[in-house]
Each structure stands twice: as C-alpha cells, then as structure tokens.
C-alpha atoms as a PDB file:
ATOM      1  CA  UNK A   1      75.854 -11.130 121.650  1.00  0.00           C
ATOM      2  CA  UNK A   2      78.818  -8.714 122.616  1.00  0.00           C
ATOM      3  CA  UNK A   3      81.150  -7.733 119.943  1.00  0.00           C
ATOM      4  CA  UNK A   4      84.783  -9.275 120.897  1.00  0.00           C
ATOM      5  CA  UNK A   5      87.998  -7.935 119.228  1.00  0.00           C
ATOM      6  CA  UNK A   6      91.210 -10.075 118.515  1.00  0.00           C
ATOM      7  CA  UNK A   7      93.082  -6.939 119.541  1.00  0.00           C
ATOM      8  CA  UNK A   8      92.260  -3.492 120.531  1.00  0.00           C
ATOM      9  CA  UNK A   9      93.796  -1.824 117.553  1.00  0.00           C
ATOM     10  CA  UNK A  10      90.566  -3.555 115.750  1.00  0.00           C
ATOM     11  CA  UNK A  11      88.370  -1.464 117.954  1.00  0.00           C
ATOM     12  CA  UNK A  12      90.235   1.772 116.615  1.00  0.00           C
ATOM     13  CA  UNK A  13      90.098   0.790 113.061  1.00  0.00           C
ATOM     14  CA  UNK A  14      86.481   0.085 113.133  1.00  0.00           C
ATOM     15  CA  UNK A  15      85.873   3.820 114.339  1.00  0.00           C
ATOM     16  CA  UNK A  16      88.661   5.434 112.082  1.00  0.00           C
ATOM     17  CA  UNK A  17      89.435   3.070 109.771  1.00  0.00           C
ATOM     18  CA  UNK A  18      89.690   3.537 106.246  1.00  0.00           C
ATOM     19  CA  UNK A  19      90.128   5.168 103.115  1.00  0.00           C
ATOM     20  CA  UNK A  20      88.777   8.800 104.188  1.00  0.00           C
ATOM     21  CA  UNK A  21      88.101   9.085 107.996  1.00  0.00           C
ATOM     22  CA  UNK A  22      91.660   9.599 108.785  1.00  0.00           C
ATOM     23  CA  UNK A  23      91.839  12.370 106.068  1.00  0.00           C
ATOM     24  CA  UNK A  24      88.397  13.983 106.986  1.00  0.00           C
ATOM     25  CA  UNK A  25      89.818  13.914 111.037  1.00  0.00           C
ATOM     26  CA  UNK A  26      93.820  15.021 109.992  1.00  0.00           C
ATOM     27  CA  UNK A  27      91.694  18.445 108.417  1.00  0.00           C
ATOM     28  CA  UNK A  28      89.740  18.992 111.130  1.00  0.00           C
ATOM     29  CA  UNK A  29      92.728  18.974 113.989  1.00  0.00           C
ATOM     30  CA  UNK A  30      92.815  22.566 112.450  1.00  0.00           C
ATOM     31  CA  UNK A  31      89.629  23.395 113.142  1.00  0.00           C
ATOM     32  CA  UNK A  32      86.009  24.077 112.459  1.00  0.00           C
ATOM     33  CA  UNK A  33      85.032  23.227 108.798  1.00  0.00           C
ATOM     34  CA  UNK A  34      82.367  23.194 106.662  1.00  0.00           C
ATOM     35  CA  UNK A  35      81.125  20.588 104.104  1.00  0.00           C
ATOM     36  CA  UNK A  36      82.753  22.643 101.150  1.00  0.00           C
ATOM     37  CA  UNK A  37      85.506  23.265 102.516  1.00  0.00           C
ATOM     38  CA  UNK A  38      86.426  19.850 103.345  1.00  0.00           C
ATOM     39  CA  UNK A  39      85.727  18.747  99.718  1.00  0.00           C
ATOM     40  CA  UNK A  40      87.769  21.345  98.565  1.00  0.00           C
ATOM     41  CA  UNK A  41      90.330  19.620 100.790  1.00  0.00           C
ATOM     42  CA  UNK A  42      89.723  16.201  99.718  1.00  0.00           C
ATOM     43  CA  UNK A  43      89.496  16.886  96.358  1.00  0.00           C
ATOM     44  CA  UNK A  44      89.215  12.858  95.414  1.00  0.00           C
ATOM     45  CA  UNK A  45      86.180  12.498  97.443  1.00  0.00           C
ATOM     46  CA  UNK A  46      82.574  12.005  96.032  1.00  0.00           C
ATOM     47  CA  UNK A  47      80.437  13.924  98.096  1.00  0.00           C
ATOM     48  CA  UNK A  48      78.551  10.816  98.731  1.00  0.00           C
ATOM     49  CA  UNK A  49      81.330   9.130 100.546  1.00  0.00           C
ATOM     50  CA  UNK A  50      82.099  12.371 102.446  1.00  0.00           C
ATOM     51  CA  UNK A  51      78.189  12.404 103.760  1.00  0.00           C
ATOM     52  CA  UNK A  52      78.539   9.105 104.657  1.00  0.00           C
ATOM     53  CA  UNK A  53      81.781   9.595 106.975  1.00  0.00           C
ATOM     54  CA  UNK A  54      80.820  12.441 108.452  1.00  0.00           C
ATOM     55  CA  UNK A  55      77.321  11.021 109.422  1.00  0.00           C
ATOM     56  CA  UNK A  56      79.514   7.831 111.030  1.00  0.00           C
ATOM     57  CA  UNK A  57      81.965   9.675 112.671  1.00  0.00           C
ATOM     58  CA  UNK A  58      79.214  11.817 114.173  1.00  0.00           C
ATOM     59  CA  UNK A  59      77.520   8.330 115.197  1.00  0.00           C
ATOM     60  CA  UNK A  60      80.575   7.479 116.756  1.00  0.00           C
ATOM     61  CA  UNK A  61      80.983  10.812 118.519  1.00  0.00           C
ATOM     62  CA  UNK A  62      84.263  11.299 117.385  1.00  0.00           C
ATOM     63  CA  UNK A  63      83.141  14.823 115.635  1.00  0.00           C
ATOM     64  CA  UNK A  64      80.465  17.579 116.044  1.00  0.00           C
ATOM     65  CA  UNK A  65      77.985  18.958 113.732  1.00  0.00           C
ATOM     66  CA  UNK A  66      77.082  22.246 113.971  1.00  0.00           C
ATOM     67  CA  UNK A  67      74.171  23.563 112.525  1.00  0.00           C
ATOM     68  CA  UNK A  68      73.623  27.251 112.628  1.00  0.00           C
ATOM     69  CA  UNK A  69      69.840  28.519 112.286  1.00  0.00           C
ATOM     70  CA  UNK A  70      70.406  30.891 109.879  1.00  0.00           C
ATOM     71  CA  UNK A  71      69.497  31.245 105.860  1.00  0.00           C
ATOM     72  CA  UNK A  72      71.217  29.985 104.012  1.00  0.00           C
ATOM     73  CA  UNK A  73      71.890  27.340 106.197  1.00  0.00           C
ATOM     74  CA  UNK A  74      75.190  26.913 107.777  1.00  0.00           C
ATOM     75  CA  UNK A  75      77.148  23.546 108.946  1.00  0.00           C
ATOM     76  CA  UNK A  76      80.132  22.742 110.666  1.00  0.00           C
ATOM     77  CA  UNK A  77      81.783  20.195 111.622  1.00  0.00           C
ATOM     78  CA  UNK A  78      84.607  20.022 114.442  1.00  0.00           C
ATOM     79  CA  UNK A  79      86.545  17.339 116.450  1.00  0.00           C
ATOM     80  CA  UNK A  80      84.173  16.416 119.632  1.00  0.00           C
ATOM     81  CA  UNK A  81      85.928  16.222 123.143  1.00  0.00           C
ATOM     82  CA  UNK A  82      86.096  12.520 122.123  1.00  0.00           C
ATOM     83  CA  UNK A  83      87.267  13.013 118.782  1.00  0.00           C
ATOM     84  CA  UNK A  84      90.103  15.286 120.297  1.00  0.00           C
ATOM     85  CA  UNK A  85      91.551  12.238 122.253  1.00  0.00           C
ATOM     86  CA  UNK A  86      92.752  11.047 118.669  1.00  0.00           C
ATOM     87  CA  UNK A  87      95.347  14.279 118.233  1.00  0.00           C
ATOM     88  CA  UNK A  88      98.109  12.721 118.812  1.00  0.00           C
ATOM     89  CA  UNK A  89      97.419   9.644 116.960  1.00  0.00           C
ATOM     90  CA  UNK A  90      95.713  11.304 113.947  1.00  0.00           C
ATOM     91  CA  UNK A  91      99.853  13.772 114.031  1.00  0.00           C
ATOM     92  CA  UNK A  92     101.400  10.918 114.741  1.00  0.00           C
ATOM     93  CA  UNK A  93      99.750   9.167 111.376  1.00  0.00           C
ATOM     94  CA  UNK A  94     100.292  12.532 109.331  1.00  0.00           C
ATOM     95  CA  UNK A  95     104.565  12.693 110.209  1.00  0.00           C
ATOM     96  CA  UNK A  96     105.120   9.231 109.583  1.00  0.00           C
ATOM     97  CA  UNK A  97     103.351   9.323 106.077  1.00  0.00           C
ATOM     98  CA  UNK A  98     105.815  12.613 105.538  1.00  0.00           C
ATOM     99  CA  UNK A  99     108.415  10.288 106.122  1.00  0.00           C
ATOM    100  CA  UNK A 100     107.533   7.691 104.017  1.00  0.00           C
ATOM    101  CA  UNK A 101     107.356   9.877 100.900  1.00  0.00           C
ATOM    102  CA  UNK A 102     110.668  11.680 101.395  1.00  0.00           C
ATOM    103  CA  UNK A 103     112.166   7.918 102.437  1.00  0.00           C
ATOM    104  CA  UNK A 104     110.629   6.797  98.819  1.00  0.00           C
ATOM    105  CA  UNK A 105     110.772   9.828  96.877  1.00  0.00           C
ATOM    106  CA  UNK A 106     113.284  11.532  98.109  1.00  0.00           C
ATOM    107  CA  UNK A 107     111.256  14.601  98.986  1.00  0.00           C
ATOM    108  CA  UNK A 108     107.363  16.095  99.536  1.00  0.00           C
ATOM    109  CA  UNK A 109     107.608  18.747  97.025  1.00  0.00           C
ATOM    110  CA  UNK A 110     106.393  16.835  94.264  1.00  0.00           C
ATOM    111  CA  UNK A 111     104.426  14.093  96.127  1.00  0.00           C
ATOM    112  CA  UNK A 112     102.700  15.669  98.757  1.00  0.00           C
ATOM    113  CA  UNK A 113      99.955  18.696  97.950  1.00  0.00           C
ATOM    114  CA  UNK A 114      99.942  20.059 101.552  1.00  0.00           C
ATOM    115  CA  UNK A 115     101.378  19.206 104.322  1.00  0.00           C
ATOM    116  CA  UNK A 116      98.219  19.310 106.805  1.00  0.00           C
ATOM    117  CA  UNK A 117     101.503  19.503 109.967  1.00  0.00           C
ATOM    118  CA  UNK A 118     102.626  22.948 108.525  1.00  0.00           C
ATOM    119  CA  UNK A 119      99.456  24.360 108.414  1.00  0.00           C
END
C-alpha cells in the first residue's frame, strides 16, 4: 500500500523532523564534519541518537558519508546535492528561532550559545 500524506509538510517532517535532524543539518550548511565534531556541537546529544540520525538522514539521502581509507579511520559527513535543496529552509528555520529568543528574551547573548547564521 502507498504511503498517503494529509499534507506535504508531513512528507518534510518525516525526513527532517525532530528533535536533532534539524540541528545535525543547520551544522552541516557550513560544511564537511566529522562525528566529533558534531558532538562537540551538539553537546546534549548521546552519541547513540547522533548514530542513529546520521545513519537516517544518509538513508534518506539528504547527507553524505565520507569515509576516507586511511588509519586511523576518517569520516565525514556533508549535505548531499539533495540535502542542499533544504538551505534555505534549514536558514530560514535558524533566523526565525533568533527571533524568537530576542522577541522572548529580549536578546541572544544569554540564550543562544552560537549563532550557527554568523558563523
């Protein structure tokens, strides 16, 4: 049986939906990184979870994994062609939620650890 959606926007959230998928893609607008680096990033994340949505978002071709035959090993991950469709969303996401802090807190200096837009 096909899968039928209510409304596209369910179609999106089923690929990028979610606690840490929007995060994971936000740091990797910037570029290549490696597993470390994004847990460094995402401090909050078990590196369980972070496994986990990488491997989906992989499935779902919306990133690359790059895997360098060398010792030790080396892996990368990167937004795919696919994955780089979702810039302007993934920005668009990022800004708003920059406004929402200052609108509730007045400002990001306190609130906001880095803004991934000034980077």
């Amino acid at each position: 049986m096909t899968k039928k959606y209510n409304i596209s926007v369910e179609a999106t959230l089923e690929v990028i939906g979610g606690k840490w998928k929007p995060v994971i893609l936000c740091h990797l607008i910037h570029g290549k990184k490696r597993t470390g680096e994004l847990k460094r990033l995402i401090p909050n994340i078990t590196q369980k979870m972070l496994t986990q949505q990488l491997r989906e978002l992989e499935h779902d071709g919306i990133i690359n994994r790059i895997v360098y035959n060398q010792v030790p090993p080396k892996v990368e991950y990167e937004l795919s062609e696919y994955g780089d469709s979702l810039r302007e969303i993934l920005s668009s996401l990022c800004k708003w939620g920059e406004h929402h802090i200052e609108k509730t807190y007045g400002t990001t200096k306190d609130y906001l650890e880095d803004s991934v837009l000034n980077r």
